[in-house]
N, C-alpha and C. Protein backbone atom coordinates (compact mmCIF):
# COMPACT_ATOMS: atom_id res chain seq x y z
N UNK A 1 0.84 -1.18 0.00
CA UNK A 1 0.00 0.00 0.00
C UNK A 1 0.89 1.24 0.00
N UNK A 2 1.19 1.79 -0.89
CA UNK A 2 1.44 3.27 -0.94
C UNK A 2 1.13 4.37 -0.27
N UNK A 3 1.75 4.99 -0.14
CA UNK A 3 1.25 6.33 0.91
C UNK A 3 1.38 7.74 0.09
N UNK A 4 0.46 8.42 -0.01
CA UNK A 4 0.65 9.65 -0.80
C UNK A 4 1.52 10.37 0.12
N UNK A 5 2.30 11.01 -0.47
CA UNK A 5 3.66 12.07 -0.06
C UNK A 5 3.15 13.78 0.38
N UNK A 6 3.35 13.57 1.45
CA UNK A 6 3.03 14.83 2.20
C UNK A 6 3.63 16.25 1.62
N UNK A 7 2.55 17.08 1.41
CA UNK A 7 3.19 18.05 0.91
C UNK A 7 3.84 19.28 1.73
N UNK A 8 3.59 19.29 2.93
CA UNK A 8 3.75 20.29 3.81
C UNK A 8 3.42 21.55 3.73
N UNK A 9 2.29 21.70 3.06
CA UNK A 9 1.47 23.03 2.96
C UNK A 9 2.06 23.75 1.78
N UNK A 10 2.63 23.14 0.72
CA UNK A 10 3.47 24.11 -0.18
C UNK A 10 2.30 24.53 -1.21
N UNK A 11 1.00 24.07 -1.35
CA UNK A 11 -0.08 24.50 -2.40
C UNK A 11 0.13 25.68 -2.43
N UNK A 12 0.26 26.35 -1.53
CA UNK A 12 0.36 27.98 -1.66
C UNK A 12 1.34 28.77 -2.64
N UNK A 13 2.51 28.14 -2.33
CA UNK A 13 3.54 28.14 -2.78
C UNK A 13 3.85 28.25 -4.74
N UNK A 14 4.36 29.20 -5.00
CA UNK A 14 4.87 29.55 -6.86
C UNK A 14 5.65 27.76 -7.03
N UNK A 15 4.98 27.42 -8.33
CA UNK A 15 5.22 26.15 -8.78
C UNK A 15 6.81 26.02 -9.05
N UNK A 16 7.90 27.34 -8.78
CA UNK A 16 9.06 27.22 -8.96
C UNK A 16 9.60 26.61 -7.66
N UNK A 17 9.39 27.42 -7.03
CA UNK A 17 10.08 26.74 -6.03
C UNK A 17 9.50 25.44 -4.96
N UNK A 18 8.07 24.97 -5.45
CA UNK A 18 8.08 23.77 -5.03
C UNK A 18 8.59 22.24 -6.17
N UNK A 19 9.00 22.81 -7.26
CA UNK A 19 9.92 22.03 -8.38
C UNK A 19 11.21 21.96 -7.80
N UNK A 20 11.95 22.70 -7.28
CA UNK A 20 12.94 22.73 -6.58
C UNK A 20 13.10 21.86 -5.73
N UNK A 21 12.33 22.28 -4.49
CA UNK A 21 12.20 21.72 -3.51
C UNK A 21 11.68 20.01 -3.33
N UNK A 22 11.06 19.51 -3.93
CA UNK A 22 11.40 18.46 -4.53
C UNK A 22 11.98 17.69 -5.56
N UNK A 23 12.83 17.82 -6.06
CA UNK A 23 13.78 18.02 -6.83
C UNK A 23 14.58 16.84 -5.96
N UNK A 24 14.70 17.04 -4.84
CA UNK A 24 15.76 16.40 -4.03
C UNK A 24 16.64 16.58 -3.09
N UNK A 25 17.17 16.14 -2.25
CA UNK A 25 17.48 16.85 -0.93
C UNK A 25 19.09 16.72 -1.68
N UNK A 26 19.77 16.35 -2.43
CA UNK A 26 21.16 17.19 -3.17
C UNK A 26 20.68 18.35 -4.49
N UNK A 27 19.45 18.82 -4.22
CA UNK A 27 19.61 19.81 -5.89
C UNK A 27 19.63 21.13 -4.76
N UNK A 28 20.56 22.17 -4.83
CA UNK A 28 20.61 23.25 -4.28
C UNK A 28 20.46 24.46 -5.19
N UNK A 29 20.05 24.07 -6.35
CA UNK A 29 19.80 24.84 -7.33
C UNK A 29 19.08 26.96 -6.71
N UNK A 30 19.85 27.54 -7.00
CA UNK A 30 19.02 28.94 -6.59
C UNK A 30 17.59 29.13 -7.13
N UNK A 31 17.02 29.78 -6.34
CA UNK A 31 15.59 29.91 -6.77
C UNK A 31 15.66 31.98 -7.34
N UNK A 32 14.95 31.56 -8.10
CA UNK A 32 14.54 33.43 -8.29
C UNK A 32 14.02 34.14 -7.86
N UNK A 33 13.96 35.51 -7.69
CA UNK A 33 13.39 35.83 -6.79
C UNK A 33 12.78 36.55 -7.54
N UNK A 34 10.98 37.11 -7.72
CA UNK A 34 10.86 37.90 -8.61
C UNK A 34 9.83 39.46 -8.35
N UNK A 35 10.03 39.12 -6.75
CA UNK A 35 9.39 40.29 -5.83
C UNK A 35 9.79 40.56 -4.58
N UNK A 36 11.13 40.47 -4.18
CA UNK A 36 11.24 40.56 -2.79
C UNK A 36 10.88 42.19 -2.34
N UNK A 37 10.36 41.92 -0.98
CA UNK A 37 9.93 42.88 -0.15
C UNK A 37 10.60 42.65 1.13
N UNK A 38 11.62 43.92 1.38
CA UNK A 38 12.73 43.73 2.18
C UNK A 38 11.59 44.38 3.84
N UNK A 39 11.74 43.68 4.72
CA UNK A 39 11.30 45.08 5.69
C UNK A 39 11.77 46.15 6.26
N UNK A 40 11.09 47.15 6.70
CA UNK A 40 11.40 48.59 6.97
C UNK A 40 12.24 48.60 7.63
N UNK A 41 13.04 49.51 7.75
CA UNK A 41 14.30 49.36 8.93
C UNK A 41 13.65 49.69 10.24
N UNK A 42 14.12 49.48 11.46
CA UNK A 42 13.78 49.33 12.87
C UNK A 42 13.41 50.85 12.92
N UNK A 43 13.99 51.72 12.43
CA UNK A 43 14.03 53.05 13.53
C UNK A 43 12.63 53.66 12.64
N UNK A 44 12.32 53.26 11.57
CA UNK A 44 10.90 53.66 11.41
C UNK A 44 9.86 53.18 11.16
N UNK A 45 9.78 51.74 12.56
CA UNK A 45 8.64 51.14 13.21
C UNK A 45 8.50 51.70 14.19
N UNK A 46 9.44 52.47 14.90
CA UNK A 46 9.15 52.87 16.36
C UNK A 46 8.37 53.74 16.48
N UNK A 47 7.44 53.98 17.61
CA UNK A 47 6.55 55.03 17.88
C UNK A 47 7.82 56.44 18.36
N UNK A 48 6.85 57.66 18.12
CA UNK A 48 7.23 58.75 18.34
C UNK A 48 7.51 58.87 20.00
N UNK A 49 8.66 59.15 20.47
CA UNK A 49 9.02 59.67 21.61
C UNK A 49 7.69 60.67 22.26
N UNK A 50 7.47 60.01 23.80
CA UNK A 50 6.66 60.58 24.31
C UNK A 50 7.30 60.88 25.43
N UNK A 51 6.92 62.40 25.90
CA UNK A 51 7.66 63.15 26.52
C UNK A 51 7.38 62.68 28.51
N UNK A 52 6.08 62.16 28.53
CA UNK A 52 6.53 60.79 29.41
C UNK A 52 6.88 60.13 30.04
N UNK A 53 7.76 59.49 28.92
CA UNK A 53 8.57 58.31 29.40
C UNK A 53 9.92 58.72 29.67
N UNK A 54 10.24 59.83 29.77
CA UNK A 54 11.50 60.50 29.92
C UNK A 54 11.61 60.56 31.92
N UNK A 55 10.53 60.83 32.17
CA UNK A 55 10.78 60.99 33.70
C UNK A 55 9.83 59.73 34.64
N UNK A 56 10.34 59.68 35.81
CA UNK A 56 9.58 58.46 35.99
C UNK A 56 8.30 59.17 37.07
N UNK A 57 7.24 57.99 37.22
CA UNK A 57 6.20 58.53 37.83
C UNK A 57 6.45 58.16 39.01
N UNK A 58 5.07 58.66 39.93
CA UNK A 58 5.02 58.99 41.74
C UNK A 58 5.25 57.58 41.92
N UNK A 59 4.15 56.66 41.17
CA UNK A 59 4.02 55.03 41.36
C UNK A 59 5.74 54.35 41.35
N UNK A 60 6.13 54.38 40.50
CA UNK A 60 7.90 54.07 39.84
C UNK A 60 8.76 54.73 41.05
N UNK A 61 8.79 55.99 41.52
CA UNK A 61 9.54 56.31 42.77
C UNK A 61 9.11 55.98 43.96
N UNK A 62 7.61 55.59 44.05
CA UNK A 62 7.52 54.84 45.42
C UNK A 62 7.76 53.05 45.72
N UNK A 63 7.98 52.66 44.57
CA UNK A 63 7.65 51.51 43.88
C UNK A 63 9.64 51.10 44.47
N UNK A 64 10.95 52.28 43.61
CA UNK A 64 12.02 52.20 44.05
C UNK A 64 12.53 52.60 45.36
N UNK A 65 11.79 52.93 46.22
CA UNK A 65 12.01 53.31 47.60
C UNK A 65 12.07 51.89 48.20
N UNK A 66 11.11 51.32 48.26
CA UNK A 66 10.54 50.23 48.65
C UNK A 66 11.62 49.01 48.86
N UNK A 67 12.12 48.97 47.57
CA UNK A 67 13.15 47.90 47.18
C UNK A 67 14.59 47.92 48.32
N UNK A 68 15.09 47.09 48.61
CA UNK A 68 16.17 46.92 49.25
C UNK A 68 17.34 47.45 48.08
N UNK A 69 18.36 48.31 49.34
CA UNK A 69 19.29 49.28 48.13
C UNK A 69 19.85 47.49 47.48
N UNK A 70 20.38 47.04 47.83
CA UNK A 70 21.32 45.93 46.81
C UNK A 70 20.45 45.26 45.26
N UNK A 71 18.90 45.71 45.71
CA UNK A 71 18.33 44.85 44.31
C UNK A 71 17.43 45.75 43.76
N UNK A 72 17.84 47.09 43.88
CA UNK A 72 16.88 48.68 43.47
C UNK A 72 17.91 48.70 42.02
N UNK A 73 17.27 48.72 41.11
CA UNK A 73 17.41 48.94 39.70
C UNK A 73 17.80 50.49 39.10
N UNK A 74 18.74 51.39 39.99
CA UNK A 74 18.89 52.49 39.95
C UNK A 74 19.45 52.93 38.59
N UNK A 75 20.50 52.13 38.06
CA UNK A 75 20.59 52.50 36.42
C UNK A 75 19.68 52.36 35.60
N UNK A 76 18.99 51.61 35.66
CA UNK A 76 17.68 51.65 34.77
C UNK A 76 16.82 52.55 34.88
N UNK A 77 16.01 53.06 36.11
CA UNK A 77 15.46 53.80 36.18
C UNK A 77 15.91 55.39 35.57
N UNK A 78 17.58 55.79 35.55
CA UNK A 78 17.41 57.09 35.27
C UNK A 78 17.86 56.73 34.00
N UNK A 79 18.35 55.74 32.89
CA UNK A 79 18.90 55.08 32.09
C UNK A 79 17.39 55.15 30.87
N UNK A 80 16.23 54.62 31.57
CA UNK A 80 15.24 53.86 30.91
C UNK A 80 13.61 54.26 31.81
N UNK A 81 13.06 55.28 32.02
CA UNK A 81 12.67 55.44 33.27
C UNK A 81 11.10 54.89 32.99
N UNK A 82 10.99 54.71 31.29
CA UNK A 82 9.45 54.01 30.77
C UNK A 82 9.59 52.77 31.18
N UNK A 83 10.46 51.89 31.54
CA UNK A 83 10.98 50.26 31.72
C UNK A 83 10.33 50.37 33.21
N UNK A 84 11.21 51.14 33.71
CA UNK A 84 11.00 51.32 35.71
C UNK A 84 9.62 51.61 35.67
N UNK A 85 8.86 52.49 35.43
CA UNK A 85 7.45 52.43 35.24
C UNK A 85 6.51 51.30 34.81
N UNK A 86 6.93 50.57 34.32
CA UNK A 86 6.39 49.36 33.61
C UNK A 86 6.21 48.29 35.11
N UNK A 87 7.90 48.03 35.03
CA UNK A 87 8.15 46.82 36.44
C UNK A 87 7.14 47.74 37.89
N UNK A 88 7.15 48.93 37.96
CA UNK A 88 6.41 49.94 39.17
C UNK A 88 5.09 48.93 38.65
N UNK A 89 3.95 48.97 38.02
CA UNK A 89 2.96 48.27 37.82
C UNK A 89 2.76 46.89 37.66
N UNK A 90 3.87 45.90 37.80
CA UNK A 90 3.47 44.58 38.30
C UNK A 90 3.61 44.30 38.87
């Protein structure tokens, strides 16, 4: 009894490169590319600086009082003070 050969979802897939791809696990043949879409660079996904997150809140300085000095996150807070605000609320 034969077993039909799993395709692993390639239906979707341009008939080039599933010719390839079975082809054989020695054909390394390059595939073409005939639309790549590179993504945006990082620095203009980021949201706009909010003026904010620059200082930390009442919650975040009562939040670092609290803490024992040896495990108080003091570079971060003046380093990152939206982060310290964040950890202040969980």
């Amino acid at each position: 009894m034969s077993k039909k050969p799993h395709s692993f979802g390639w239906e979707h897939e341009p008939k080039v490169e599933r010719a390839s791809a079975k082809a054989g696990a020695n054909s390394f043949e390059p595939l073409a590319v005939t639309s790549a879409r590179l993504p945006k660079p990082a620095q203009s996904q980021r949201d706009v600086p909010n003026p904010r997150d620059s200082s930390l809140s009442r919650l975040a300085e009562a939040w670092l009082k609290e803490l024992p000095d040896d495990v108080r996150p003091d570079a971060l807070s003046k380093r990152y003070p939206r982060i310290a605000k964040r950890l202040a609320l969980c």
